[in-house]
Protein backbone atom coordinates (compact mmCIF):
# COMPACT_ATOMS: atom_id res chain seq x y z
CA UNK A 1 -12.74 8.58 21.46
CA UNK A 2 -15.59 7.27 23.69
CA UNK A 3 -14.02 4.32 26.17
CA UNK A 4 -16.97 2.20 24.79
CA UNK A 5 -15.69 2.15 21.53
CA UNK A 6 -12.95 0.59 22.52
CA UNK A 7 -14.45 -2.70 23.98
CA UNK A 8 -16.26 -3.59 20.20
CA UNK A 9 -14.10 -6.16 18.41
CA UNK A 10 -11.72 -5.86 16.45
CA UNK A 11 -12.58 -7.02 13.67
CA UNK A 12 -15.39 -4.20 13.75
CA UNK A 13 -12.76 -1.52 14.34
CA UNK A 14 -10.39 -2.66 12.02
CA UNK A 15 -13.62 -2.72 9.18
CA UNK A 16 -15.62 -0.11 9.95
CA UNK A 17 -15.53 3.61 8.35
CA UNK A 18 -17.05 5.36 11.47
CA UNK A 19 -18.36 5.22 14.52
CA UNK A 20 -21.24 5.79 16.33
CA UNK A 21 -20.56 8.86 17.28
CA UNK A 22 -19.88 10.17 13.61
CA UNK A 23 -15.83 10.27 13.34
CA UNK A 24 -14.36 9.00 10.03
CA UNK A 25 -11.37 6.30 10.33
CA UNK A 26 -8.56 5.67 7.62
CA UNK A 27 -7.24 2.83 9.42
CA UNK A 28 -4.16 1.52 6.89
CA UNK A 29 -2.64 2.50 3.47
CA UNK A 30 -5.52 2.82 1.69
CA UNK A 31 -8.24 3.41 4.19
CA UNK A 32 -10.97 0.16 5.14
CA UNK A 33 -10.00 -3.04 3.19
CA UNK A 34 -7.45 -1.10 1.26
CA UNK A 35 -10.19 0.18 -0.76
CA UNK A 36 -9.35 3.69 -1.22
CA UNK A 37 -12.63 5.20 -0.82
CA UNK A 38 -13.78 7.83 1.69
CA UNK A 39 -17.22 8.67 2.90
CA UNK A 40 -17.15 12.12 2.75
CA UNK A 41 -16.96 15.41 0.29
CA UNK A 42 -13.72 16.37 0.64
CA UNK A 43 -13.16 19.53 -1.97
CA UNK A 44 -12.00 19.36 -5.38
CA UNK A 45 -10.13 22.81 -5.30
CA UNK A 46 -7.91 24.44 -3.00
CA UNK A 47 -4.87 26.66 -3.15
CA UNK A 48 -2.27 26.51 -1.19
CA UNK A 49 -0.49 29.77 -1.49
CA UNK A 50 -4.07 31.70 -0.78
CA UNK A 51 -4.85 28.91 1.88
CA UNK A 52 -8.33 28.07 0.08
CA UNK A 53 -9.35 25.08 1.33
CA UNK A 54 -6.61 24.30 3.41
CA UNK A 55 -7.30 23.19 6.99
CA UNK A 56 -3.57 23.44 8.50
CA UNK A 57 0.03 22.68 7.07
CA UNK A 58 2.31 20.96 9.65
CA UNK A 59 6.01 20.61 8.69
CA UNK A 60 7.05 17.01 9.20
CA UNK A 61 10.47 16.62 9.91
CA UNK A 62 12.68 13.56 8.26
CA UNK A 63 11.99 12.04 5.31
CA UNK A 64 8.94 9.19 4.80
CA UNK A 65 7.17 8.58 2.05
CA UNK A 66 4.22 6.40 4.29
CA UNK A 67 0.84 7.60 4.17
CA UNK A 68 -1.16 9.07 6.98
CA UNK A 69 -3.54 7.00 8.60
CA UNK A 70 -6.77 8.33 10.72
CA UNK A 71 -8.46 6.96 13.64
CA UNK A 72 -11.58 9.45 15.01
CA UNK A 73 -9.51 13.06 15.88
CA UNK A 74 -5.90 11.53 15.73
CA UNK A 75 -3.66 11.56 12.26
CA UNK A 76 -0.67 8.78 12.25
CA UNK A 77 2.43 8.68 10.35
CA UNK A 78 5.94 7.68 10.13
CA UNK A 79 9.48 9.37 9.40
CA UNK A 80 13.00 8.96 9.42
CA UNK A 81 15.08 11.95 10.41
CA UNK A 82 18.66 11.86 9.02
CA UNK A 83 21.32 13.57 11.41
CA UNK A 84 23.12 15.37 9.01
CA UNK A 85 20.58 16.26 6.50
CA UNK A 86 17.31 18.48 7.57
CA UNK A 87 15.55 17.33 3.83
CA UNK A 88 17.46 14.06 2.53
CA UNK A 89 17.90 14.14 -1.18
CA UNK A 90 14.98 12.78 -3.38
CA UNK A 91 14.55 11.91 -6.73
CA UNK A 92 11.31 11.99 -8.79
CA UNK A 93 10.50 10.60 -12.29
CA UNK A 94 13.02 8.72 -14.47
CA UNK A 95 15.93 10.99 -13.10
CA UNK A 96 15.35 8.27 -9.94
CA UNK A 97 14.46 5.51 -12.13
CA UNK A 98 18.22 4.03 -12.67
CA UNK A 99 18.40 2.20 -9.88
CA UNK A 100 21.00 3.31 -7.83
CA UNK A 101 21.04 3.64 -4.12
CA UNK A 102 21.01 6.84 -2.40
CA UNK A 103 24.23 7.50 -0.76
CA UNK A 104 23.40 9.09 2.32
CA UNK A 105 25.54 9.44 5.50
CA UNK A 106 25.18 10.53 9.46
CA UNK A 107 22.67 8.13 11.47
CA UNK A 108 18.92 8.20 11.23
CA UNK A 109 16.38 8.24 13.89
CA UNK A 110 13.02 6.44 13.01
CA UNK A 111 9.87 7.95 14.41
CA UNK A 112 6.36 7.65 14.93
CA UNK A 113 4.35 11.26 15.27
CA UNK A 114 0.57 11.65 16.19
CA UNK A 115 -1.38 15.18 15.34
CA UNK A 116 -4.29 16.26 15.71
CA UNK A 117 -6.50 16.03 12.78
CA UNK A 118 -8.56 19.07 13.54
CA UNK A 119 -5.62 21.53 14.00
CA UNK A 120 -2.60 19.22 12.76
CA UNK A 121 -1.08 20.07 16.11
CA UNK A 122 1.83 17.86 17.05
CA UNK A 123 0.22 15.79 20.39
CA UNK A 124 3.40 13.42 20.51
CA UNK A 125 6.05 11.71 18.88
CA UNK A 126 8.45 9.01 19.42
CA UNK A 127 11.54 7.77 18.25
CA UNK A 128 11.30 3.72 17.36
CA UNK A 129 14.96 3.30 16.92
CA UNK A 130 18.62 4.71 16.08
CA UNK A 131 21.25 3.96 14.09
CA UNK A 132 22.95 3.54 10.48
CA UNK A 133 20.18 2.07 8.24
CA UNK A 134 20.89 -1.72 7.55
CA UNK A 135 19.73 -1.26 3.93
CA UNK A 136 19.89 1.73 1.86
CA UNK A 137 17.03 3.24 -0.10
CA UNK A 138 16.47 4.00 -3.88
CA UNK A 139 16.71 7.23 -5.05
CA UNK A 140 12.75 8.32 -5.47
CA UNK A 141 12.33 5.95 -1.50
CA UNK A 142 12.90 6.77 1.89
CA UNK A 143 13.51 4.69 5.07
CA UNK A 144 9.90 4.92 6.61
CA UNK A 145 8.22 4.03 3.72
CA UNK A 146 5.39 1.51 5.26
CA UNK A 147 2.11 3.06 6.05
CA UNK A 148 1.26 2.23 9.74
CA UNK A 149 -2.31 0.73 10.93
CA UNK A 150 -4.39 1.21 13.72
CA UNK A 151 -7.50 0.02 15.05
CA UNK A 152 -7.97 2.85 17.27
CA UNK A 153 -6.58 1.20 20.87
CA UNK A 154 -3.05 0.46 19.01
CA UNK A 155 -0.72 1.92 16.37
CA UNK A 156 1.50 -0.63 14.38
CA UNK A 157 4.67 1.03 12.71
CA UNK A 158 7.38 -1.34 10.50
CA UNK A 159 10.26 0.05 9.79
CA UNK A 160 11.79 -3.13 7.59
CA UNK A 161 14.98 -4.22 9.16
CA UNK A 162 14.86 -1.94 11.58
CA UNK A 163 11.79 -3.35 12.97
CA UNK A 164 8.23 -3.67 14.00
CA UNK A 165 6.82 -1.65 16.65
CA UNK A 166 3.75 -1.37 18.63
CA UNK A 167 2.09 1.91 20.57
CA UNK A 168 -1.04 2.52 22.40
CA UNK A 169 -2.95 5.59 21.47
CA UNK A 170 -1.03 7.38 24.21
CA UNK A 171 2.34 6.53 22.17
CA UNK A 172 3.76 4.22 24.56
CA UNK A 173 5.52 1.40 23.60
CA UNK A 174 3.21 -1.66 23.93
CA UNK A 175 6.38 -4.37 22.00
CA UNK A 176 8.65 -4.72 19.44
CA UNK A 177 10.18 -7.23 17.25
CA UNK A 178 12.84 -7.64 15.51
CA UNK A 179 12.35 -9.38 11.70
CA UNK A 180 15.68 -9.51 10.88
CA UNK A 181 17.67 -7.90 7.81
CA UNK A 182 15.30 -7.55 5.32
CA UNK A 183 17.12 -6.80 1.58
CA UNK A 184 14.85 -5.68 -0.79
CA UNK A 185 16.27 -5.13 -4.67
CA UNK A 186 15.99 -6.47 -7.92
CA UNK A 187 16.22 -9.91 -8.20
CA UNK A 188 18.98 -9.44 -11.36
CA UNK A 189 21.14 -6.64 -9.51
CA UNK A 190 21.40 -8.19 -5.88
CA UNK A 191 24.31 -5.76 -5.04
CA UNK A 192 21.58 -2.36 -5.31
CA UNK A 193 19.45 -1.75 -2.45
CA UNK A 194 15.87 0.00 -2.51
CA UNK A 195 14.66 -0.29 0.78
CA UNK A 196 11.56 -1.71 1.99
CA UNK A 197 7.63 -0.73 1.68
CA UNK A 198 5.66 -3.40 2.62
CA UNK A 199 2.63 -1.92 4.89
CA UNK A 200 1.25 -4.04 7.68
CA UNK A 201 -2.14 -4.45 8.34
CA UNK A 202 -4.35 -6.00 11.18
CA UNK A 203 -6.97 -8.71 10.86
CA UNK A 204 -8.85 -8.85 14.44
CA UNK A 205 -6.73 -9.33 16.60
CA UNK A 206 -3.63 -10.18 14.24
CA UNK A 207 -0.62 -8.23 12.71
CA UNK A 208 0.14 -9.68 9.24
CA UNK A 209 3.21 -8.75 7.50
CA UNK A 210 4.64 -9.92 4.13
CA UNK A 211 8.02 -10.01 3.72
CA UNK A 212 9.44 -10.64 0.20
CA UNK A 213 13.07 -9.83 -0.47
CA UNK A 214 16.67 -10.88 -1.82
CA UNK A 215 17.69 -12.46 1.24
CA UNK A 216 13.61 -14.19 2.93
CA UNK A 217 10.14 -14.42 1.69
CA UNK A 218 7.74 -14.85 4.01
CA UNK A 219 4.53 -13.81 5.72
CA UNK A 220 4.02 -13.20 9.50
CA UNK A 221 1.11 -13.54 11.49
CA UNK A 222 1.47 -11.82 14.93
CA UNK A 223 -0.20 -11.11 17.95
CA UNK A 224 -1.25 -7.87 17.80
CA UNK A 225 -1.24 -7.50 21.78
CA UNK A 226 1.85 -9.34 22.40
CA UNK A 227 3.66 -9.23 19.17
CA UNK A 228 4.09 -13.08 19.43
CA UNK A 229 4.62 -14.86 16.19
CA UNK A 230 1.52 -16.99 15.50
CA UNK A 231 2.43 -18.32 12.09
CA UNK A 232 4.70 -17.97 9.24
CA UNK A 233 4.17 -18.72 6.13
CA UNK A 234 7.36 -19.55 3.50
CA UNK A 235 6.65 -18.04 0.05
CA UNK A 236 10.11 -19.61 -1.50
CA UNK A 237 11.60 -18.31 -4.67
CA UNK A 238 9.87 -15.17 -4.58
CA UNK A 239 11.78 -12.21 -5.57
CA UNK A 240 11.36 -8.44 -3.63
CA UNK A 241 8.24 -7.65 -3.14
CA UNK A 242 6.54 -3.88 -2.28
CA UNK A 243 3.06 -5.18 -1.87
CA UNK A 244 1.52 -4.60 0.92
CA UNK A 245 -1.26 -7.83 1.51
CA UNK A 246 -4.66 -8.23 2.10
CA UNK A 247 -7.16 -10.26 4.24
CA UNK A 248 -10.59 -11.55 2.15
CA UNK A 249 -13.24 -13.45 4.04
CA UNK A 250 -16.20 -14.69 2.30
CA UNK A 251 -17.92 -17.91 3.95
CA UNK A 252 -16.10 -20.12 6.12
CA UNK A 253 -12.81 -19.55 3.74
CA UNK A 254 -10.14 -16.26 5.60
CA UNK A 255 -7.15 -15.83 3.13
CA UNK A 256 -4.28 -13.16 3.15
CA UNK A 257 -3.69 -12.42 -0.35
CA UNK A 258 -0.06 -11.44 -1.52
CA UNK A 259 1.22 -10.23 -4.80
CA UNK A 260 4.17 -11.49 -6.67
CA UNK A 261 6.41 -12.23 -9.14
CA UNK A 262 6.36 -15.82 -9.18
CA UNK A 263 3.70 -16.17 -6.41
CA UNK A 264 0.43 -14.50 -6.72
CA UNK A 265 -1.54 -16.40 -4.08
CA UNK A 266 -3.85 -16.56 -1.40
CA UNK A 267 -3.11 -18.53 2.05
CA UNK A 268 -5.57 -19.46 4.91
CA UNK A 269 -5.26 -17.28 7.54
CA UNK A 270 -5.11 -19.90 10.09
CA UNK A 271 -3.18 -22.56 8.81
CA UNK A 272 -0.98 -20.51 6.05
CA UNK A 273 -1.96 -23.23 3.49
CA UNK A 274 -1.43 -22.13 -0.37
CA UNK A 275 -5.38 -22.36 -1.24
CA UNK A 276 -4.55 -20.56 -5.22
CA UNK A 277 -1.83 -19.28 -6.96
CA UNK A 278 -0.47 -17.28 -10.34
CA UNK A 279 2.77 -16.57 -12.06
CA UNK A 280 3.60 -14.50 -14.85
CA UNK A 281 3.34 -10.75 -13.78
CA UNK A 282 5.37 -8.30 -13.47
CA UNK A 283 8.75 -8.58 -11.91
CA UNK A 284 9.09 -5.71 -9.59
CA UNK A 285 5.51 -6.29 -7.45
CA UNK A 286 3.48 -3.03 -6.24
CA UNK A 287 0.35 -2.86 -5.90
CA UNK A 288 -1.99 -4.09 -3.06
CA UNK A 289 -4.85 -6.90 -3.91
CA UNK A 290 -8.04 -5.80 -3.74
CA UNK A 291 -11.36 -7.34 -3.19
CA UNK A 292 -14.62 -5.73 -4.45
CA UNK A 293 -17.74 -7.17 -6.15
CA UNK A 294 -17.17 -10.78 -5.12
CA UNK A 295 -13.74 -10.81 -6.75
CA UNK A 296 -10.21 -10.42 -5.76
CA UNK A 297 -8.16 -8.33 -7.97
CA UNK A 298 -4.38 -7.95 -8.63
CA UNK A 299 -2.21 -6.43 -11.24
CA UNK A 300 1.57 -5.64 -11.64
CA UNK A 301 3.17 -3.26 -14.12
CA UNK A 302 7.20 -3.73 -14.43
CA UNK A 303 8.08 -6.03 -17.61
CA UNK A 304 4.83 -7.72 -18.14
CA UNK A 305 1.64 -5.46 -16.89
CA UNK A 306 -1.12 -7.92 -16.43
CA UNK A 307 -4.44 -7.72 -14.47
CA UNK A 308 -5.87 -10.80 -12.76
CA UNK A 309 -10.11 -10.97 -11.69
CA UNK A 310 -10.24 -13.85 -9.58
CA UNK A 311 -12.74 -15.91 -8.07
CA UNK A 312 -12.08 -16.38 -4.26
CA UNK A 313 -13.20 -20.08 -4.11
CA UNK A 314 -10.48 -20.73 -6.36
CA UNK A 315 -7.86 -23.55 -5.48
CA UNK A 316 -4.80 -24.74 -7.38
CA UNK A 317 -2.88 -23.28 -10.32
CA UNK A 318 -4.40 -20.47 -12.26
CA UNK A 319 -1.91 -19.13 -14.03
CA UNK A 320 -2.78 -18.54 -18.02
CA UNK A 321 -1.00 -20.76 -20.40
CA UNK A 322 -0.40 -17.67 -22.44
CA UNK A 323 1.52 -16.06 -19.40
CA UNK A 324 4.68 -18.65 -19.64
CA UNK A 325 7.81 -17.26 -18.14
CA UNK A 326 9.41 -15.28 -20.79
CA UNK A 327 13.51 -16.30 -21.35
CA UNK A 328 14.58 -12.52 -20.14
CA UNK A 329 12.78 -13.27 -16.99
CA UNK A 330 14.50 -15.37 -14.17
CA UNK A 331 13.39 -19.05 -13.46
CA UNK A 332 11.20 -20.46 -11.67
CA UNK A 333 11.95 -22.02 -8.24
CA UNK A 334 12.78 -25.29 -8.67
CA UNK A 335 9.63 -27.92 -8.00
CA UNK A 336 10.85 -29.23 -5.11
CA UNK A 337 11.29 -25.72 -3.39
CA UNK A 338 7.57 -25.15 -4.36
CA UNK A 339 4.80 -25.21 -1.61
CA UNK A 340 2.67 -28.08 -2.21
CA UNK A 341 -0.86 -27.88 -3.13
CA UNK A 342 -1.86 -31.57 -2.23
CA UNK A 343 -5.90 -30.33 -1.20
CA UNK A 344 -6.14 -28.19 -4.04
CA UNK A 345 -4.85 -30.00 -7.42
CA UNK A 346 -4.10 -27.64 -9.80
CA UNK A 347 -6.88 -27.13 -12.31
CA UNK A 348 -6.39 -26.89 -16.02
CA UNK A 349 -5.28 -23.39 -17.72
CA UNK A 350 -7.78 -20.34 -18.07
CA UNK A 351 -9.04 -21.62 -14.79
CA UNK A 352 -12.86 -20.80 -14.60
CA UNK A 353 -11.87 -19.32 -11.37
CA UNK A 354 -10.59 -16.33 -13.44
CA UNK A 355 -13.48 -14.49 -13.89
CA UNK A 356 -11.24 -12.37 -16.74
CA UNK A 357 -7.40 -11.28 -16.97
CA UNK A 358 -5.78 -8.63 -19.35
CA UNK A 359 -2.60 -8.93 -20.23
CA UNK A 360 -1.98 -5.18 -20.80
CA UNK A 361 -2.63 -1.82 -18.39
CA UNK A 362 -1.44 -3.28 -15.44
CA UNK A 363 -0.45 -0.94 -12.72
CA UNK A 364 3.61 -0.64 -12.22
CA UNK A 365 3.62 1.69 -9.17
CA UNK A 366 -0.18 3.16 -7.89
CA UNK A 367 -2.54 0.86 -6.82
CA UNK A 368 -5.90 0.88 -8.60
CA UNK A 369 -8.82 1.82 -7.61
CA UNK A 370 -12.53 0.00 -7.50
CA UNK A 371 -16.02 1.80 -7.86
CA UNK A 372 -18.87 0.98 -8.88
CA UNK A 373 -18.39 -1.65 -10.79
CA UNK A 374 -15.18 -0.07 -12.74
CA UNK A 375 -11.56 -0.42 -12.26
CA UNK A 376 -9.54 2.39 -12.59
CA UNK A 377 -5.59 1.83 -13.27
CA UNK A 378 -3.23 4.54 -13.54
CA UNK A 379 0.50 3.62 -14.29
CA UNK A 380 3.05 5.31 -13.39
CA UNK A 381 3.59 7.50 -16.27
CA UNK A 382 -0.34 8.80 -15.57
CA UNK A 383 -2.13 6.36 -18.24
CA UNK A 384 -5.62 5.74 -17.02
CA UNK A 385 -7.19 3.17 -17.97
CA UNK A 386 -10.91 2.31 -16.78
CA UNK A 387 -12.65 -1.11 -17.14
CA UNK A 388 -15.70 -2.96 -16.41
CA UNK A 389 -14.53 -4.48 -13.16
CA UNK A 390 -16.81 -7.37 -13.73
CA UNK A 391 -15.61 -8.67 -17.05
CA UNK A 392 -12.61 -6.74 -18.04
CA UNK A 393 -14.52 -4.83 -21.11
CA UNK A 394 -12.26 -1.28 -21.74
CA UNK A 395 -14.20 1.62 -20.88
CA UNK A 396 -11.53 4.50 -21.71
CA UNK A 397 -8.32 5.28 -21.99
CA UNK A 398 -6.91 9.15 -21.03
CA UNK A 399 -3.87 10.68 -20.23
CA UNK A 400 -3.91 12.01 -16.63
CA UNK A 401 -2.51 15.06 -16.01
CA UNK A 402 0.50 17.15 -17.65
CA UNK A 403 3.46 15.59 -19.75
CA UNK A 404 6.08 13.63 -18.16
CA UNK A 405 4.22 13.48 -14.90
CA UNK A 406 5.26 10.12 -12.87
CA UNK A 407 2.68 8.40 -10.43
CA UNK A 408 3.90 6.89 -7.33
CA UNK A 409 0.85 7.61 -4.87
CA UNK A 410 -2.41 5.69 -5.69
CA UNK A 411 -5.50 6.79 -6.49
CA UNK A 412 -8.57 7.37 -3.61
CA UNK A 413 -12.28 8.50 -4.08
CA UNK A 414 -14.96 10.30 -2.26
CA UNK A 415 -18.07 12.24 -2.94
CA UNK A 416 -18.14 11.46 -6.38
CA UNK A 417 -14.14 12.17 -7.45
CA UNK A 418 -11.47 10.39 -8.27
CA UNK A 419 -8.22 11.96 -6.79
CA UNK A 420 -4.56 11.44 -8.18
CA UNK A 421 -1.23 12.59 -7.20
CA UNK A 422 1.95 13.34 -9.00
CA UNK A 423 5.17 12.65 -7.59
CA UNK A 424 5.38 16.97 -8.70
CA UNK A 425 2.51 17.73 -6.27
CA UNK A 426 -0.03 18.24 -9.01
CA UNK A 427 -3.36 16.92 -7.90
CA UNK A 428 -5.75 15.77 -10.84
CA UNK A 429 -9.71 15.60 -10.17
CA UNK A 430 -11.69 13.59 -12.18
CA UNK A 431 -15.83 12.53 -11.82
CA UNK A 432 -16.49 9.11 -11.29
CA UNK A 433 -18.23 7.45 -13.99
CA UNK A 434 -17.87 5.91 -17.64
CA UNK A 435 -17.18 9.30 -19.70
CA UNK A 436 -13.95 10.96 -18.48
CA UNK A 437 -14.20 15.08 -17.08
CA UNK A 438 -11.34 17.09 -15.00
CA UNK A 439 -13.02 18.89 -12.30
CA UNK A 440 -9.74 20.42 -11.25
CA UNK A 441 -5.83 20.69 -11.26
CA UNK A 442 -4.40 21.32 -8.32
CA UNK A 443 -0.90 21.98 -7.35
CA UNK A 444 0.87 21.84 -4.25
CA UNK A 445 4.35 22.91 -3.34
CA UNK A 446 6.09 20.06 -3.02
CA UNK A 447 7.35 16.37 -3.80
CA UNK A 448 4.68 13.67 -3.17
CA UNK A 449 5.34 10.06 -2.96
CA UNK A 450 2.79 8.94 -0.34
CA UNK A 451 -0.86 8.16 -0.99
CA UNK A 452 -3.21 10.14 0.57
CA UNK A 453 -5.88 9.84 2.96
CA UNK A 454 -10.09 10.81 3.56
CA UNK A 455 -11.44 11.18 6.83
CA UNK A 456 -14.67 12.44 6.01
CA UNK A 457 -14.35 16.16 4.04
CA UNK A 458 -10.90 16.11 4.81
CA UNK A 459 -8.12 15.31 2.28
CA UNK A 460 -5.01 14.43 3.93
CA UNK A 461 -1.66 14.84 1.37
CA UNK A 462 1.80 13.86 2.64
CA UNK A 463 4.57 15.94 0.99
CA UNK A 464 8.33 15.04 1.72
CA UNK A 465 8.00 18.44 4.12
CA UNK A 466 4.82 18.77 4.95
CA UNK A 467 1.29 17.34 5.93
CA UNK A 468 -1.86 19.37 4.28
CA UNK A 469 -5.11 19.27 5.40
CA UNK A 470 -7.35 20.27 2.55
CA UNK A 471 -11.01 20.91 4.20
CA UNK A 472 -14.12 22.60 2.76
């Protein structure tokens, strides 16, 4: 990368889907502003047993279910490598869907790799830490399950209770911190643990973390070139949370937006003030907020599967009278455990700061997608659902892909397709638009939990063995 590139802010870098010189970033799950969507024409079919279309194949050793991120010619990911096991059990579908821990055994080493994304050559890896994992995973998880970020000068890696670390592009350690044990499990079985997923991302020149679980709830704001703790920001009551959170600025008003259970909200990035909140959605939170067409988005899927279209001017309470707590779920935190919300009085139910809500075809697992004007949400069982992202109106329903596939990867788009992943490795194409048409099916030869990645015509897809570069 040019040394010139380097001195432009950071907020540019940390926006921005290429440079001057033409190279494509994915900077965070999800690519810029967690939006999903390439710039390229990556292709729609490739086989993997002729290699048609496929760049390289690079073995990745461990297990990690975090997606690749890409800054110019470098590809970034994390693993965890289990001493006694080469390829640590898995599950997929509803055999993993029970709940139980994975019992695993034999110490795990926690590592960041960098390849090349031209020749998925192996320029250097590191190992972050060592040790007996302080949490287990679930079944269908793994213990590097957080998608790092970059910004092109630095690599951010978290690791849940085993930490948050820092690297220069050269892969030396620029800090670490240490965030503590970090339990994440359903709120009504406290004694199963799941592991944790929460991705961090970077706002300038800030590393923001939410951490929901059993045990804390909370949102950091660090330094990203100290790793200092700016702010924190209490969520209290909130149950375990894998959402990873997003920064919206429009106007004078910067807010990090966080999913929930009992606390959808969005908090000024400077103060941590609660500007808005929500309650009523699902209880097991996934997906990552997104922000497109003036309006911040969130859904959750587990229990109650609502989708939320929300103004971001809005202040107060906007939860939807209609959304009360049901008597299965748990209770709400007390009132006097509650952040208070003295400069923004809550306004009256069916806020006009919801532009619309659904209470149906919420997203458990994937996180939806946004294009031209329509929202595309496919659960986890591979019902797709696409709306009129600007008032909620139901475009089509379809069944996506072959019976009994599960979703855990999320959607992304570029040059005109819609890409989806089953946790079997079979990769559905789909045109963008109101009408729905398969381009292709796809299959590749292995388990995928991780969302993939575009940098330009390339399709990056993380299999629990392998990384595959599918190229024109």
């Amino acid at each position: 990368m040019p040394r010139d590139l380097l001195l432009v802010s950071f907020a540019a870098l940390a926006l921005s889907t290429s440079s001057a010189s033409g190279e494509h970033h994915w900077p965070q799950f999800r690519g810029p502003r967690a939006s999903g969507i390439g710039s390229g024409h990556p292709p729609t079919h490739w086989d993997v047993t002729t290699g048609e279309h496929v760049a390289w194949k690079t073995a990745i050793a461990g297990l990690g279910h975090s997606a690749p991120i890409v800054w110019g010619d470098r590809v970034y990911l994390t693993t965890a490598v289990n001493a006694e096991a080469e390829h640590p059990e898995v599950a997929t579908g509803w055999s993993g869907g029970s709940g139980e821990s994975a019992v695993d055994t034999g110490s795990w080493t926690w590592q960041v790799w960098c390849l090349h994304l031209n020749t998925g050559r192996v320029l250097w890896k590191r190992d972050a830490h060592s040790g007996k994992p302080q949490i287990q995973r679930h079944l269908k998880a793994s213990h590097a399950n957080c998608t790092p970020v970059t910004n092109g000068k630095f690599i951010v890696a978290f690791f849940g209770s085993e930490g948050l670390y820092c690297y220069d592009r050269e892969g030396q350690l620029v800090w670490q911190r240490d965030l503590g044990k970090l339990h994440s499990g359903p709120y009504d079985a406290v004694e199963l643990e799941w592991g944790f997923a929460s991705s961090p991302i970077l706002h300038e020149d800030r590393v923001i973390v939410q951490c929901d679980c059993l045990n804390v709830h909370f949102v950091a704001v660090l330094d990203l070139r100290t790793g200092k703790e700016i702010l924190r920001i209490p969520r209290p009551g909130e149950v375990a949370t894998w959402s990873t959170p997003t920064v919206i600025s429009t106007g004078k008003r910067r807010q990090i937006v966080c999913n929930g259970f009992h606390n959808m909200a969005g908090y000024d990035l400077d103060t941590g003030s609660r500007l808005w909140h929500l309650s009523g959605g699902g209880d097991v939170p996934v997906p990552t907020p997104l922000f497109a067409n003036g309006l911040i988005y969130i859904t959750n899927g587990h229990g109650r599967s609502p989708t939320f279209a929300i103004h971001p001017h809005a202040t107060g309470d906007l939860t939807p009278l209609a959304l009360a707590p049901l008597p299965s779920e748990s209770p709400q935190p007390p009132p006097e455990t509650q952040p208070t919300d003295d400069a923004n009085p809550p306004q009256p139910q069916d806020s006009p700061a919801l532009a619309w809500w659904q209470a149906r075809d919420g997203a458990y697992m994937p996180t939806p997608l946004i294009k031209d004007k329509l929202l595309y949400t496919c659960n986890d069982n591979g019902r797709l659902t696409v709306r009129n992202a600007l008032n909620g109106d139901l475009i089509y329903r379809q069944r996506i892909g072959k019976g009994g596939r599960n979703y855990s990867a999320s959607a992304v788009a570029a040059g005109g397709h819609v890409f989806f992943v089953s946790e079997r490795g079979e990769v559905t194409v789909i045109k963008e638009g109101r009408q729905f048409e398969e381009v292709a099916v796809n299959h590749l030869d292995e388990i995928v939990m991780a969302t993939p990645a575009i940098a330009g015509d390339r399709l990056l897809i993380r299999g629990v063995r392998h990384l595959y570069c599918l190229a024109p």
